[in-house]
Structures are given as C-alpha cells and as structure tokens.
N, C-alpha and C. Protein backbone atom coordinates (compact mmCIF):
# COMPACT_ATOMS: atom_id res chain seq x y z
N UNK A 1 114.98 -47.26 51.99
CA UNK A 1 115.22 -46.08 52.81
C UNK A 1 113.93 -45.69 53.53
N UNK A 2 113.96 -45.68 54.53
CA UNK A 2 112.69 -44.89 55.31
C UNK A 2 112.36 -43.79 55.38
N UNK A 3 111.51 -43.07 54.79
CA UNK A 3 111.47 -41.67 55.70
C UNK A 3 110.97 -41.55 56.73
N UNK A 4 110.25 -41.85 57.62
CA UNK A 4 110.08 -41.34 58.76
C UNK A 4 109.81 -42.67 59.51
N UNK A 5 109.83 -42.19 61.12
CA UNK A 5 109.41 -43.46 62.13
C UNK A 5 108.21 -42.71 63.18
N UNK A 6 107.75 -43.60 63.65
CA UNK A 6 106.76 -43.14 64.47
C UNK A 6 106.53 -43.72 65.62
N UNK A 7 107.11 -43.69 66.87
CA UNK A 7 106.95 -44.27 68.09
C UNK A 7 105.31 -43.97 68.43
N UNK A 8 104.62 -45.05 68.57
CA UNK A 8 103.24 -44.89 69.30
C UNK A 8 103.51 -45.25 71.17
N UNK A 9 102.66 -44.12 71.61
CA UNK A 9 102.62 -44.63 73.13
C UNK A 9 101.02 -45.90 73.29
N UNK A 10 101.37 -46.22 74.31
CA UNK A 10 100.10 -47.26 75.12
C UNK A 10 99.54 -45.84 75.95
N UNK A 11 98.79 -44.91 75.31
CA UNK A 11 98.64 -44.24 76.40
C UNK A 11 97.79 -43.05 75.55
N UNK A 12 96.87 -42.22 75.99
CA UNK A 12 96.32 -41.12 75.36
C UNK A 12 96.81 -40.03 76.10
N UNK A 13 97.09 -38.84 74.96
CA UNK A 13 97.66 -37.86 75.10
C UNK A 13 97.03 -36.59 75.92
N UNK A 14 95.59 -36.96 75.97
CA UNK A 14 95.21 -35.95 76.78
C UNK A 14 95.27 -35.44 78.51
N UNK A 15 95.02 -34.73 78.80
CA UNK A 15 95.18 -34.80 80.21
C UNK A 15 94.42 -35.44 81.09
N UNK A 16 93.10 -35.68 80.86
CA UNK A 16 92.76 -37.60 81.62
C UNK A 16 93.37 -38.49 81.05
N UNK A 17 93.71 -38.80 80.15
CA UNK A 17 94.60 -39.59 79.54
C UNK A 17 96.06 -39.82 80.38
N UNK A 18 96.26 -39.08 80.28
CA UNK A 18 97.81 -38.77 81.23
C UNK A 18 97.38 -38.79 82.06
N UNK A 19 96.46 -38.82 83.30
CA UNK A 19 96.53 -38.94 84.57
C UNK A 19 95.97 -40.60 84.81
N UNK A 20 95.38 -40.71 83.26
CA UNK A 20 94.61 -42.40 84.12
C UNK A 20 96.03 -43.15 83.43
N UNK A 21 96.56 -42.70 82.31
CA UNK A 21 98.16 -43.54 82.20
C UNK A 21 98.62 -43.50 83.89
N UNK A 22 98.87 -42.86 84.35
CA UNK A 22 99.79 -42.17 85.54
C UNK A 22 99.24 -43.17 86.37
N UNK A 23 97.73 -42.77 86.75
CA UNK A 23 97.18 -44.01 87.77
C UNK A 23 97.82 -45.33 87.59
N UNK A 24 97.07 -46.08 86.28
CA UNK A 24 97.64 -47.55 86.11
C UNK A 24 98.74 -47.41 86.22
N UNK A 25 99.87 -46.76 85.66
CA UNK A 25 101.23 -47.00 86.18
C UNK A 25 101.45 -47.22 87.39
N UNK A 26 101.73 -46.32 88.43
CA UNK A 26 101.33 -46.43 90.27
C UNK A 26 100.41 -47.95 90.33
N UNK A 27 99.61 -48.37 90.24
CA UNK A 27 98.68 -49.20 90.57
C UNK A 27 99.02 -50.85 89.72
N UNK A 28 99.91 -50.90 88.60
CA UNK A 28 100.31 -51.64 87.94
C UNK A 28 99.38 -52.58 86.89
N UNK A 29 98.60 -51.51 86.52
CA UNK A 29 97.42 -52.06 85.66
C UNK A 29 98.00 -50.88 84.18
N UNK A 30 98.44 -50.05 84.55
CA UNK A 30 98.95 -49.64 82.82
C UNK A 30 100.64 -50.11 82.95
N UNK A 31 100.61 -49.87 81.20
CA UNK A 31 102.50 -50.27 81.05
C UNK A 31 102.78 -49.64 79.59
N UNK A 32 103.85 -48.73 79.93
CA UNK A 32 103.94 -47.83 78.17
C UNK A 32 105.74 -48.30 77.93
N UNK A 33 106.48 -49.27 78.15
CA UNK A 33 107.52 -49.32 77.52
C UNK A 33 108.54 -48.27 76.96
N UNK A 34 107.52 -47.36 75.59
CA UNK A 34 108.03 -46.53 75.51
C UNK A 34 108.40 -44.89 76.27
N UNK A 35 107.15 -45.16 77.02
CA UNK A 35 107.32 -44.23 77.99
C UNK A 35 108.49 -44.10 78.57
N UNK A 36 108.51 -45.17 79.18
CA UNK A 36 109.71 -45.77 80.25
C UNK A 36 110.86 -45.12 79.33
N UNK A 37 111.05 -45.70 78.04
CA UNK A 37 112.48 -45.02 77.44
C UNK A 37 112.38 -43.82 76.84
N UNK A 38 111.59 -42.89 76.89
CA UNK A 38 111.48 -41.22 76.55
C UNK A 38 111.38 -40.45 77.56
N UNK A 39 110.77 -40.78 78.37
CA UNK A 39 110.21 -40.09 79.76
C UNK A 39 110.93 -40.31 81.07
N UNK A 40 111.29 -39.57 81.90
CA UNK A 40 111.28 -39.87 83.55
C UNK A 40 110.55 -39.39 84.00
N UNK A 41 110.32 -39.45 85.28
CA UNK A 41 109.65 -39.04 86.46
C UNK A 41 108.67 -37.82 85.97
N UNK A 42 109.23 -36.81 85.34
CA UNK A 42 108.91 -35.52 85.90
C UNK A 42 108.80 -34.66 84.03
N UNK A 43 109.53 -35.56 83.27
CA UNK A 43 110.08 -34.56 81.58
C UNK A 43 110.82 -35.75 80.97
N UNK A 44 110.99 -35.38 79.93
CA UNK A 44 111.67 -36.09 78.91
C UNK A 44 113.25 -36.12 79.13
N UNK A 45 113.32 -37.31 78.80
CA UNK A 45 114.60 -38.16 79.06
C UNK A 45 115.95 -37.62 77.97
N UNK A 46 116.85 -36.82 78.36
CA UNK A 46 117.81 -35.85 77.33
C UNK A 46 118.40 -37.07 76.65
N UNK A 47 118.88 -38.41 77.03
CA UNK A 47 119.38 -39.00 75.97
C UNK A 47 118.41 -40.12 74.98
N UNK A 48 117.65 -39.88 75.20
CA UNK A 48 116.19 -40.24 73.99
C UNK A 48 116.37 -39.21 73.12
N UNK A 49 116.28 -37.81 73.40
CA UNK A 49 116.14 -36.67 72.90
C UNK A 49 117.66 -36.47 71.57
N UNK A 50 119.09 -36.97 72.46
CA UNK A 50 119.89 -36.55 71.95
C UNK A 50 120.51 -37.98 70.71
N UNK A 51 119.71 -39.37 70.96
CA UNK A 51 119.66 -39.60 70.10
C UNK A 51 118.49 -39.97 68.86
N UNK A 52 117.46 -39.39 69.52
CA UNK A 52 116.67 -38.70 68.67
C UNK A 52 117.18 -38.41 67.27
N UNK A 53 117.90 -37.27 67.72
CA UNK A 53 118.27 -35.76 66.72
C UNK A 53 119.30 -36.33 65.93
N UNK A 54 119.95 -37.64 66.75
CA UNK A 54 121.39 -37.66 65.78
C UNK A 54 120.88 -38.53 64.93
N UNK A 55 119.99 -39.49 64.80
CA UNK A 55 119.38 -40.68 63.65
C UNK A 55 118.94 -39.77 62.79
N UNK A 56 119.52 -39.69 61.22
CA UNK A 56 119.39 -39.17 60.35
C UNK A 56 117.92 -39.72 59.64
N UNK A 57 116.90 -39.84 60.14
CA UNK A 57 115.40 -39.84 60.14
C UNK A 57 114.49 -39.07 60.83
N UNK A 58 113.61 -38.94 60.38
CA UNK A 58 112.40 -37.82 61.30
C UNK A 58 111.78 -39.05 62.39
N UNK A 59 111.58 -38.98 63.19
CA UNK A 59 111.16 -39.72 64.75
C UNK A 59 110.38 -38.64 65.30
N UNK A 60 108.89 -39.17 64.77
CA UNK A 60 108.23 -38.69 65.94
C UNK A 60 107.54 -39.54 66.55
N UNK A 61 106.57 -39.23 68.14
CA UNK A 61 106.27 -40.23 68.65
C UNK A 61 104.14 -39.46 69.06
N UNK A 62 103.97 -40.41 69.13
CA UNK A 62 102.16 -39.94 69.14
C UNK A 62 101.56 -40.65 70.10
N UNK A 63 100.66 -40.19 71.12
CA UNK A 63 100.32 -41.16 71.48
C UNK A 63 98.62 -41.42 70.94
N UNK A 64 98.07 -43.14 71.43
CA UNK A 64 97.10 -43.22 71.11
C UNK A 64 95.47 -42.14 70.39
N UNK A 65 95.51 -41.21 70.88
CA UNK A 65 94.34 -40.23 70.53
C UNK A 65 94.78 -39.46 69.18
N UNK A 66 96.23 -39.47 69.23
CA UNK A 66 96.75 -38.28 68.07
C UNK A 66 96.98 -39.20 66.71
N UNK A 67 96.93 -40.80 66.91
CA UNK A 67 96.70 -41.55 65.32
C UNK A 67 96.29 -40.95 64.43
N UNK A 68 96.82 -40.76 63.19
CA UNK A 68 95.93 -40.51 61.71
C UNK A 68 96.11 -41.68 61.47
N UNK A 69 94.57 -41.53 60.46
CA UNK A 69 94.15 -42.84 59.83
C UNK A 69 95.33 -44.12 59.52
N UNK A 70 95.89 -43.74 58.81
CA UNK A 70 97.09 -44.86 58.26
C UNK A 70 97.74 -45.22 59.24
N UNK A 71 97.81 -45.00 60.41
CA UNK A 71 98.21 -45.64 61.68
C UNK A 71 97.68 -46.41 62.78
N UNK A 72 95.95 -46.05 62.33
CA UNK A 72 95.55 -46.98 63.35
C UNK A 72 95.54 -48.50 63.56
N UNK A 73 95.89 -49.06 62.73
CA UNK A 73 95.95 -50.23 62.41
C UNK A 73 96.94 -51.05 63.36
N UNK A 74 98.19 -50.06 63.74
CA UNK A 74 98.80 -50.16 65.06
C UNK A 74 98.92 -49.86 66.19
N UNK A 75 97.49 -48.75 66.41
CA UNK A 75 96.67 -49.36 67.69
C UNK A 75 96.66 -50.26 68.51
N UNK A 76 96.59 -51.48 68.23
CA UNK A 76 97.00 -53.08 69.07
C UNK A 76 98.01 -53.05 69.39
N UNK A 77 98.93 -52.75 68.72
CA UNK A 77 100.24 -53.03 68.83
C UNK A 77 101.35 -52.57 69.93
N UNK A 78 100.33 -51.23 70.14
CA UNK A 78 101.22 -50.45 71.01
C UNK A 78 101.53 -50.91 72.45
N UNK A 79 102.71 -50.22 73.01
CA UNK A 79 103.37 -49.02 71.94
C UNK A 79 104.72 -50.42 71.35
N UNK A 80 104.96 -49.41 70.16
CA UNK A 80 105.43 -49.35 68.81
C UNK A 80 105.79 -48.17 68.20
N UNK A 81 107.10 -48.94 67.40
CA UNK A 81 107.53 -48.09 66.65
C UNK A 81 106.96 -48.42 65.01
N UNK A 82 106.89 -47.76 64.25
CA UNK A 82 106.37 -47.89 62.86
C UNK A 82 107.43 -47.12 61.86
N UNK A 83 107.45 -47.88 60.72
CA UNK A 83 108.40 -47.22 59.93
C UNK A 83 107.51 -46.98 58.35
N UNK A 84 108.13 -45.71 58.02
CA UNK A 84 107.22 -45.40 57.20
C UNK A 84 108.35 -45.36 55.90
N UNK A 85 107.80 -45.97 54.28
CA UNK A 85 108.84 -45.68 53.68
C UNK A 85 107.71 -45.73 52.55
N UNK A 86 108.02 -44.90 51.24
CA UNK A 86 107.21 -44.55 50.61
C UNK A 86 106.02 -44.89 50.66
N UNK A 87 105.40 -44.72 51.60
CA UNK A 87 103.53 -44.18 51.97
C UNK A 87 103.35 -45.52 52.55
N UNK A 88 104.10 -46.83 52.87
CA UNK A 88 104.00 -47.86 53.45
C UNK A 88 104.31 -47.75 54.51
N UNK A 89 103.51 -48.38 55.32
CA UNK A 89 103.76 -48.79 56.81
C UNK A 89 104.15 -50.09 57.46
N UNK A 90 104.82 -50.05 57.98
CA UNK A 90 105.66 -51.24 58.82
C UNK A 90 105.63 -51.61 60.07
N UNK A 91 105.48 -52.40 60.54
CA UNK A 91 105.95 -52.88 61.94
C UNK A 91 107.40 -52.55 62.18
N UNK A 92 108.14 -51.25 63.31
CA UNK A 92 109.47 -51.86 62.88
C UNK A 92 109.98 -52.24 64.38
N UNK A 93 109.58 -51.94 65.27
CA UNK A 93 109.80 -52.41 66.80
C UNK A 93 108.74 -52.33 67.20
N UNK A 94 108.75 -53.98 67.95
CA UNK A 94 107.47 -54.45 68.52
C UNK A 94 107.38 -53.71 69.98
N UNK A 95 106.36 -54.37 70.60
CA UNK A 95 106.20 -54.10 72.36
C UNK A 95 107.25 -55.01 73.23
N UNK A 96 107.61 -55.51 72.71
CA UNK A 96 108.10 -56.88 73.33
C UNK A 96 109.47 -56.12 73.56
N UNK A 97 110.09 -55.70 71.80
CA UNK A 97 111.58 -54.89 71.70
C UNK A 97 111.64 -53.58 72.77
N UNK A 98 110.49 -53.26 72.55
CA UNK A 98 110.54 -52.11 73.64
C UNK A 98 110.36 -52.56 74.95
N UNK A 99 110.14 -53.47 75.80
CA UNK A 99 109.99 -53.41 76.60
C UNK A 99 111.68 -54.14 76.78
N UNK A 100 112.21 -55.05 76.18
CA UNK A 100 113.32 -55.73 76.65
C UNK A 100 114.62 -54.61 76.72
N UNK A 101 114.37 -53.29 76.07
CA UNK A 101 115.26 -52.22 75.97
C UNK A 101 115.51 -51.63 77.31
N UNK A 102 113.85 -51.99 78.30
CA UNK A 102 114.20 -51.93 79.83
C UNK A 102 114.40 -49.83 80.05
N UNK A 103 113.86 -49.57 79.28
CA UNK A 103 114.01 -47.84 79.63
C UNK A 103 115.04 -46.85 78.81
N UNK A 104 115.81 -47.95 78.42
CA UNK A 104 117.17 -47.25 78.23
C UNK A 104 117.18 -47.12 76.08
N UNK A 105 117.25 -46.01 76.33
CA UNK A 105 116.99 -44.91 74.96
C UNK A 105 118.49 -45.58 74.08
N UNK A 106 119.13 -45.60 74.75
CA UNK A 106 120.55 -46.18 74.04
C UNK A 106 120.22 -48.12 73.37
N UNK A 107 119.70 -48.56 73.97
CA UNK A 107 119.29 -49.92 73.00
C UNK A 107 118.31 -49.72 72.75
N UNK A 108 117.20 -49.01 72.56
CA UNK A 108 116.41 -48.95 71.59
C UNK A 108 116.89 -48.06 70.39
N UNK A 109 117.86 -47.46 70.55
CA UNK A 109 118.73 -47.09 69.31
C UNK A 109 119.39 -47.96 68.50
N UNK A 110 119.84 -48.57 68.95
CA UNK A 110 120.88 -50.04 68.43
C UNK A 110 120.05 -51.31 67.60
N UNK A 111 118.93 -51.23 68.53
CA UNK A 111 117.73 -51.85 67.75
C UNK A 111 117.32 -51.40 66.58
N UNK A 112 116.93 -50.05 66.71
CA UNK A 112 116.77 -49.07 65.20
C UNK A 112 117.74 -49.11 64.03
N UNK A 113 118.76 -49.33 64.47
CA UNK A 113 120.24 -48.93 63.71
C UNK A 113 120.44 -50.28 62.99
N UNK A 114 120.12 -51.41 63.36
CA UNK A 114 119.86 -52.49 63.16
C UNK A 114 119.26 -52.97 61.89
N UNK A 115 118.04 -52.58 62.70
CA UNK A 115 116.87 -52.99 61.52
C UNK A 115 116.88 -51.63 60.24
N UNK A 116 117.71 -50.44 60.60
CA UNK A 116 117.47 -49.69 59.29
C UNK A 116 118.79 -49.47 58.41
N UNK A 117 119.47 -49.61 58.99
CA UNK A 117 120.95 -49.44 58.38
C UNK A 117 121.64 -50.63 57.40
C-alpha cells in the first residue's frame, strides 16, 4: 500500500525559476512533462486536479528547490513521480511515462492505477 506520491517538476519553484522554466520552454531548451499534464497556459489544469482528489492517495507535487532530503536522490530523474510506502521511496513514473502521457492528466492516471492497484 502506498501512502503518499510525489510528482517532482524539471523546474524550480521560485519566481526566477518560473520565468527561466518559462524562457526554455518558448525557446525549446527546457521540458517539464509534468508540467505539460498539471498546468496550461495560464493555471492549473481542472482535470489533473479532479483526478487528483479522486485517487484515494495523498499526491503532492514539488518542484526542484522544495525537495526534502529523502527525495533528492530523484533530482536526476525529473520530473517524476515517486511513491512513498512505509518511509521507502520508489521510482514510480519515469520521465519517459510522463512524457508519452503527452499532457493529458487522464493517462497519467491509468498509468498510476496500474502500477498501484
């Protein structure tokens, strides 16, 4: 059983952070996958959000700067999802899964549902 998951972004949370994400995006030198499937344009994406809430697990997502210790280790990795189950950490969706999900919050659910169910 897992308790919790942890989407990491490719990206730091601060506000240069977010604007030099923003740059490389435009310019095609950054790439956050998960971005792509939480985020649009402008705010967060309502059906990320709404199946968020319905996966009977805690999902939160961090980006690069906001790591605690026991996570940095997937640093490289990102972004990634991580699954946490008694104080262990996991690989549980790669960059690769996230990126082949192509934006869409609904198969990166199916992916989840997958590997945890």
């Amino acid at each position: 059983m897992i308790d919790k998951l942890v989407g990491i972004y490719n990206a730091n949370g601060s506000v240069i952070g977010e604007l030099k994400y923003l740059f490389g995006k435009l310019t095609g030198q950054s790439d956050c996958a998960l971005c792509d499937i939480t985020h649009g344009p402008f705010r967060g994406k309502a059906d990320f959000r709404d199946a968020q809430q319905a996966l009977d697990i805690p999902f939160e997502n961090l980006h690069l700067d906001e790591l605690e210790p026991d996570l940095q280790s997937f640093r490289n990795h990102a972004p990634c999802i991580v699954a946490i189950c008694d104080s262990q950490y996991s690989l549980l969706v790669s960059s690769a899964e996230l990126a082949r999900c192509r934006g869409d919050a609904n198969q990166l659910f199916e992916v989840i549902k997958a590997k945890v169910l």
